[in-house]
Protein backbone atom coordinates (compact mmCIF):
# COMPACT_ATOMS: atom_id res chain seq x y z
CA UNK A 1 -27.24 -15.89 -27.70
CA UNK A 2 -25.10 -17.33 -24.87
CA UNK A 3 -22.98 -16.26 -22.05
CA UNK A 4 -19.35 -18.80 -23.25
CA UNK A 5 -16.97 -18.17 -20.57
CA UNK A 6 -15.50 -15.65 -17.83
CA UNK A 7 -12.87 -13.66 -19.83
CA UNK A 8 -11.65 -12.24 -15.98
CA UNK A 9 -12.13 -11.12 -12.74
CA UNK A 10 -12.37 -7.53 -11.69
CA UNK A 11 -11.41 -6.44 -7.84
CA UNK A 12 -11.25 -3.28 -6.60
CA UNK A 13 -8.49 -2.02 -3.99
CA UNK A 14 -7.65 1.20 -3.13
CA UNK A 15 -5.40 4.39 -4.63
CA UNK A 16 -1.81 3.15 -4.52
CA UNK A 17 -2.11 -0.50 -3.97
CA UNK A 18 -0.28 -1.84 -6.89
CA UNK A 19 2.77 -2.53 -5.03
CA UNK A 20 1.33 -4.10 -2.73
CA UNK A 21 -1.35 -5.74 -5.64
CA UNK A 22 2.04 -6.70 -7.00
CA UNK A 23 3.60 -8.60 -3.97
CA UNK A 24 0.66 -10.47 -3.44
CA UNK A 25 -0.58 -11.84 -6.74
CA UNK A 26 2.72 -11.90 -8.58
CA UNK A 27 4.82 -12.54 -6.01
CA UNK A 28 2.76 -15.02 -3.61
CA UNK A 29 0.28 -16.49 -5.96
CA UNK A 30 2.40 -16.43 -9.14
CA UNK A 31 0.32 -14.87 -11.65
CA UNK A 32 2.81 -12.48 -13.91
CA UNK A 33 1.47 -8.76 -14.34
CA UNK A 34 0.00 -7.73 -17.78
CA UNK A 35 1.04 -4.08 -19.31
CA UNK A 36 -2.47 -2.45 -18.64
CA UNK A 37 -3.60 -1.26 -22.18
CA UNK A 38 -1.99 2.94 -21.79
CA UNK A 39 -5.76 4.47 -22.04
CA UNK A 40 -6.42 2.16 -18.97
CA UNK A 41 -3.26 3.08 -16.94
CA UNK A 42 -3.35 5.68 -15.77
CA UNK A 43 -6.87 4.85 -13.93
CA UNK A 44 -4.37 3.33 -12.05
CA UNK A 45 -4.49 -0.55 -10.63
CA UNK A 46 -3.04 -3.39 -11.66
CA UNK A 47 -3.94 -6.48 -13.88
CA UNK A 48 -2.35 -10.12 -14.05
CA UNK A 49 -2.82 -13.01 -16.16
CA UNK A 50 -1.41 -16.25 -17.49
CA UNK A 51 -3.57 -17.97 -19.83
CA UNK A 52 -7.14 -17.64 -19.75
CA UNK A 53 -6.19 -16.83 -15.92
CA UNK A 54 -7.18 -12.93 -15.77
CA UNK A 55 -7.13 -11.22 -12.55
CA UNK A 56 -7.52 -7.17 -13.12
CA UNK A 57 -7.25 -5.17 -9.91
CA UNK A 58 -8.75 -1.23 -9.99
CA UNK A 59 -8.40 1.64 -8.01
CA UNK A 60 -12.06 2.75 -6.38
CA UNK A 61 -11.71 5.82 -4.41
CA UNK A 62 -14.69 4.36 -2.15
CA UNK A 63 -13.01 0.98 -1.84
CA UNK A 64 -14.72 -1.10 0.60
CA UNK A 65 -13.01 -5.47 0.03
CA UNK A 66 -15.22 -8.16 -0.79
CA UNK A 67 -15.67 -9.83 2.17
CA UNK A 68 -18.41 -12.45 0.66
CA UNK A 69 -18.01 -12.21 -2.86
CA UNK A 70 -15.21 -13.59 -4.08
CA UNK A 71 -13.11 -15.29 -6.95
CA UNK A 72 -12.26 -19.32 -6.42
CA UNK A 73 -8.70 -20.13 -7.86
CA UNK A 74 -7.74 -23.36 -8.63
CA UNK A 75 -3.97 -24.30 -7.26
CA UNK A 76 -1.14 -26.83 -7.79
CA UNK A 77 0.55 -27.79 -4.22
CA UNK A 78 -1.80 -25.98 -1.84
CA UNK A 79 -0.01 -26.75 1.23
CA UNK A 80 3.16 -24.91 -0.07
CA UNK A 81 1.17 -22.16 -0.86
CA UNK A 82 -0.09 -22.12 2.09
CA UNK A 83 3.26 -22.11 4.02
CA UNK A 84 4.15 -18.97 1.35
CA UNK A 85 1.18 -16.87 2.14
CA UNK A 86 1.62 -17.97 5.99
CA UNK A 87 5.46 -16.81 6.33
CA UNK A 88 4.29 -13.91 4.53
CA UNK A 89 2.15 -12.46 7.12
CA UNK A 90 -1.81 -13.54 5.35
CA UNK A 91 -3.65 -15.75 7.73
CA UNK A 92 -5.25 -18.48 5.76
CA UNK A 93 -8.86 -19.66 6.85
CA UNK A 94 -10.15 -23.50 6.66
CA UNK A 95 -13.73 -23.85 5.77
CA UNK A 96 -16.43 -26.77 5.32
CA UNK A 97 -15.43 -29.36 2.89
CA UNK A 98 -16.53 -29.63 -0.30
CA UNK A 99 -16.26 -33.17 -2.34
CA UNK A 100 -13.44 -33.42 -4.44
CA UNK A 101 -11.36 -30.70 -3.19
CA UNK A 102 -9.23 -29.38 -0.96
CA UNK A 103 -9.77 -25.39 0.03
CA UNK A 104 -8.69 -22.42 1.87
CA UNK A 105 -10.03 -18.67 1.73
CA UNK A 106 -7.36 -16.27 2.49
CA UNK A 107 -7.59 -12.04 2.60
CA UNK A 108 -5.68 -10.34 -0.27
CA UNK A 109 -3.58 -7.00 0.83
CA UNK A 110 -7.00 -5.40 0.69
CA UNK A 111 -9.01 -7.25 2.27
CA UNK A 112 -10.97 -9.44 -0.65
CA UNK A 113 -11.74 -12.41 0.06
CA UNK A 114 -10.13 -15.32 -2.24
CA UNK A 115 -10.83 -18.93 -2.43
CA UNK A 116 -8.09 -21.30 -2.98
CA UNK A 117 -9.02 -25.01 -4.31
CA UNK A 118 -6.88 -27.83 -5.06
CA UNK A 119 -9.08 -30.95 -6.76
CA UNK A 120 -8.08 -34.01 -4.58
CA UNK A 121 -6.59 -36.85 -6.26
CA UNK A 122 -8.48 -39.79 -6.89
């Protein structure tokens, strides 16, 4: 018996944040929205996937973000991304380096913390 993989990534955010759950991850980061199952729904949140990418947002009415814990996404083109969450009003945060990579932490619209990473070329 073995844990095999991550099958997703759960966040919380707070009652009627899926627009804004929407603009961010959809519409900044690019990761389309997945139909929540209809028993699931109307919990409310959001999730979004492509691929074994799974991001699931849900509503917790004592939301408090992740300001430590956090999901590390792996990006194509970082500094455009960069200039796209930037013009968009998210400050994005440098760090230490770490071999092999390039990375930024930025806030989503609730305040979790997310790690962006794009592997250096050799």
């Amino acid at each position: 018996m073995k844990v095999v993989a991550v099958d997703h990534v759960q966040l919380a955010m707070p009652a009627g944040g899926e627009g804004r759950a929407r603009a961010f991850y959809e519409g900044i980061l690019g990761i389309p929205e997945k139909t929540k199952p209809t028993h699931l729904a109307a919990r409310g949140g959001v999730w979004f996937e492509r691929g074994p990418l799974k991001i699931h947002l849900g509503v917790d009415k004592n939301f408090a973000p992740a300001r430590k814990a956090h999901p590390g996404f792996l990006v194509e083109d970082l500094p455009a991304l960069i200039a796209a969450l930037t013009q968009a009003g998210f400050a994005v945060k440098s760090d230490e380096p770490l071999d092999g990579y390039r990375r930024v932490y930025v806030d989503d619209p609730f305040g979790n913390r997310i790690e962006l990473m794009e592997r250096k070329a050799e």
